[in-house]
C-alpha atoms as a PDB file:
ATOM      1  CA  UNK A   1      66.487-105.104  22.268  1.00  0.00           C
ATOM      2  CA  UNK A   2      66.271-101.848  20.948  1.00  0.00           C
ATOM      3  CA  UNK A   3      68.598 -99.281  19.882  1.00  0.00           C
ATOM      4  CA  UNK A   4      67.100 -96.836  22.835  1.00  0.00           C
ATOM      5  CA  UNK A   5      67.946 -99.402  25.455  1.00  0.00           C
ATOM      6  CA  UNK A   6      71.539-100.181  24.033  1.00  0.00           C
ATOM      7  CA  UNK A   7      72.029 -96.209  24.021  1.00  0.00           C
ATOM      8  CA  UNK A   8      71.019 -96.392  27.780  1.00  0.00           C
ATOM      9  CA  UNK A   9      73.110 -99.162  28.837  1.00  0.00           C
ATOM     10  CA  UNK A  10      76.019 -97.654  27.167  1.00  0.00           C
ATOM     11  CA  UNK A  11      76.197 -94.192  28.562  1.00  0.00           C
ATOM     12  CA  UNK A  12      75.507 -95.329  31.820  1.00  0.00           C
ATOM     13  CA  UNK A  13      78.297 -97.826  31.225  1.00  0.00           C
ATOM     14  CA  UNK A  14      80.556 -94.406  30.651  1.00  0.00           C
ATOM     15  CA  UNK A  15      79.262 -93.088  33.877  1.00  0.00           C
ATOM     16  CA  UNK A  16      79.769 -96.451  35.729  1.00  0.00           C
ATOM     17  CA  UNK A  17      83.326 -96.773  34.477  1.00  0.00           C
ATOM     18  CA  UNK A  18      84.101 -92.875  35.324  1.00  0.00           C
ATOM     19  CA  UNK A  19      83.354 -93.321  38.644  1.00  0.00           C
ATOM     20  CA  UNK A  20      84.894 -96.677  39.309  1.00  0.00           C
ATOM     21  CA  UNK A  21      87.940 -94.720  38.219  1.00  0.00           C
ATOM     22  CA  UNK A  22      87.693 -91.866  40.991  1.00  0.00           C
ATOM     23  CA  UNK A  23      86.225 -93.892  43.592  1.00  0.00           C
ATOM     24  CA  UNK A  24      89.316 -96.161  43.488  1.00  0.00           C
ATOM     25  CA  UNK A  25      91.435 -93.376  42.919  1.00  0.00           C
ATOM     26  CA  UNK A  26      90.249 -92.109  45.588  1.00  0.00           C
ATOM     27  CA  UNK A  27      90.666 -95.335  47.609  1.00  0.00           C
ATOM     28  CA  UNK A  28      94.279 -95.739  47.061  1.00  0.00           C
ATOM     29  CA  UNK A  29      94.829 -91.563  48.281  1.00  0.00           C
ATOM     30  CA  UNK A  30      93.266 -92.380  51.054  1.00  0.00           C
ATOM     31  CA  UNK A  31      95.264 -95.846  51.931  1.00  0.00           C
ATOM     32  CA  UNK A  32      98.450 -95.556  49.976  1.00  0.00           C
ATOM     33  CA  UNK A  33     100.578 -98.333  51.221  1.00  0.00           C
ATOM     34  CA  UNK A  34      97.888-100.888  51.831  1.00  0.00           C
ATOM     35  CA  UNK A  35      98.277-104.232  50.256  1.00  0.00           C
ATOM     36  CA  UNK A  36      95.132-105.522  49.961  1.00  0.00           C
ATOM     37  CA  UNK A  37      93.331-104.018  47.249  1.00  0.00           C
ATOM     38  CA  UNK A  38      91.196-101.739  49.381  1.00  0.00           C
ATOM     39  CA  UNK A  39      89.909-100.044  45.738  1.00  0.00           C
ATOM     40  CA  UNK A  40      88.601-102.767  44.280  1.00  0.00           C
ATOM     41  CA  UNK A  41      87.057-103.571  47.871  1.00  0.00           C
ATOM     42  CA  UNK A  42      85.294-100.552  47.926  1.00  0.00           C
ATOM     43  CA  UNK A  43      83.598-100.276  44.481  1.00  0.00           C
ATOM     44  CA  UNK A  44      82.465-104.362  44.701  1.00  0.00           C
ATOM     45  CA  UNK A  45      80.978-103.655  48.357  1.00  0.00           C
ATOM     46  CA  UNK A  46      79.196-100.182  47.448  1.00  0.00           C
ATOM     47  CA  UNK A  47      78.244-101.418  43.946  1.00  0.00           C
ATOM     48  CA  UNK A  48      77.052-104.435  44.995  1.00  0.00           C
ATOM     49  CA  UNK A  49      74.973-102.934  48.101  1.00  0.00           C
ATOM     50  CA  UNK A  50      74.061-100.100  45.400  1.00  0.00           C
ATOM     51  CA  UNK A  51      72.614-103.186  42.509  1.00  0.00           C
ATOM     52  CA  UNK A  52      70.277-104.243  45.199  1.00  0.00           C
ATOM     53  CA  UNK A  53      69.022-101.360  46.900  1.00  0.00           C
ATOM     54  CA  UNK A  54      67.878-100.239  42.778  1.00  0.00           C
ATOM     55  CA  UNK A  55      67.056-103.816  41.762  1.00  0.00           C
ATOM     56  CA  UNK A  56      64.616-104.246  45.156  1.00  0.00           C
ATOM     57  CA  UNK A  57      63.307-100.803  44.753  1.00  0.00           C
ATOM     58  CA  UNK A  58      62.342-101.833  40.555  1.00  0.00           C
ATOM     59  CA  UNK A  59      61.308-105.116  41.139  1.00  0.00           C
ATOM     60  CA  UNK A  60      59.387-104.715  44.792  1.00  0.00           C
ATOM     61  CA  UNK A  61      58.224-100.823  45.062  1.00  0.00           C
ATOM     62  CA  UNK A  62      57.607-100.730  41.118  1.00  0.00           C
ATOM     63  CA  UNK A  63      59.951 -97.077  41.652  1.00  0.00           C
ATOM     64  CA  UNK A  64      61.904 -97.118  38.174  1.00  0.00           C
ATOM     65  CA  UNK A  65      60.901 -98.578  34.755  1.00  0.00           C
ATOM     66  CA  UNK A  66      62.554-100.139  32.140  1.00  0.00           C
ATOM     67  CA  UNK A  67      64.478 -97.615  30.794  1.00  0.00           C
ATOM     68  CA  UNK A  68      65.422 -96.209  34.303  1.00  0.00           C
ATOM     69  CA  UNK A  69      66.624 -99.829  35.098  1.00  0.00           C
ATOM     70  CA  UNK A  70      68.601-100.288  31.661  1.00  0.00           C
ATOM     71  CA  UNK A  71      70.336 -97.149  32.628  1.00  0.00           C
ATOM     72  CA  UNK A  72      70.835 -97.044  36.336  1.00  0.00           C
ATOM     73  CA  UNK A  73      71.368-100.769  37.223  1.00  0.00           C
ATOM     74  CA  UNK A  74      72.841-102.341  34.019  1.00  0.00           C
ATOM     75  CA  UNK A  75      74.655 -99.064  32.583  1.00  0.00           C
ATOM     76  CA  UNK A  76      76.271 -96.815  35.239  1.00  0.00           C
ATOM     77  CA  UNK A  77      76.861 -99.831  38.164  1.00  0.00           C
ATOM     78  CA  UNK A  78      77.069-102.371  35.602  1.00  0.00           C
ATOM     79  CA  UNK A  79      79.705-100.288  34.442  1.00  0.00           C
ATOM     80  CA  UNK A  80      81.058 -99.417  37.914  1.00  0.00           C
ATOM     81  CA  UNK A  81      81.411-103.002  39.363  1.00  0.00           C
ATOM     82  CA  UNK A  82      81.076-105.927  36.599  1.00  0.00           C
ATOM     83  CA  UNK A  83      81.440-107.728  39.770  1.00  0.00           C
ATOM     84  CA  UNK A  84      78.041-107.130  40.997  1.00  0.00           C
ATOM     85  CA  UNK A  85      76.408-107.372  37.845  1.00  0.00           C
ATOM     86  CA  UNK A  86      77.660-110.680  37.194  1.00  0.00           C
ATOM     87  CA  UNK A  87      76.465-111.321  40.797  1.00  0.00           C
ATOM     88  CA  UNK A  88      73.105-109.913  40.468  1.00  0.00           C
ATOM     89  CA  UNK A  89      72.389-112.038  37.092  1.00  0.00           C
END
């Protein structure tokens, strides 16, 4: 592990987290007076649909390296939906 890949992890981490924020901001404008928790629905479904489509894409198509997977599948949907991180370990 290298500082370079723990840079990458972490500011996609500050994406990730940024826009779990608006999308279930956005969630909860759009469904005010719902009870389940339609936000937290939405970021685990498209996160989790989101990890694989980049994880199958790296690992089968050879389409992103290393760094590119650091950043876009651990950092900014790691960050967005610990969820489907967890899930995709």
């Amino acid at each position: 592990m290298s500082i370079r890949d723990l840079l990458l992890v972490a500011s996609g981490g500050a994406i990730g987290s940024t826009l779990r924020y608006l999308v279930s901001q956005s969630a909860q404008l759009l469904l005010p007076a719902a009870v389940f928790p339609v936000a937290t629905l939405a970021v685990n479904i498209s996160g989790s649909l989101l990890i694989g489509l980049f994880a199958g894409l790296a690992e089968y198509r050879q389409m992103f390296g290393s760094g590119a997977r650091l950043l876009l599948v651990v950092g900014v949907l790691g960050g967005y939906t610990t969820f489907s991180a967890f899930s995709l370990e």
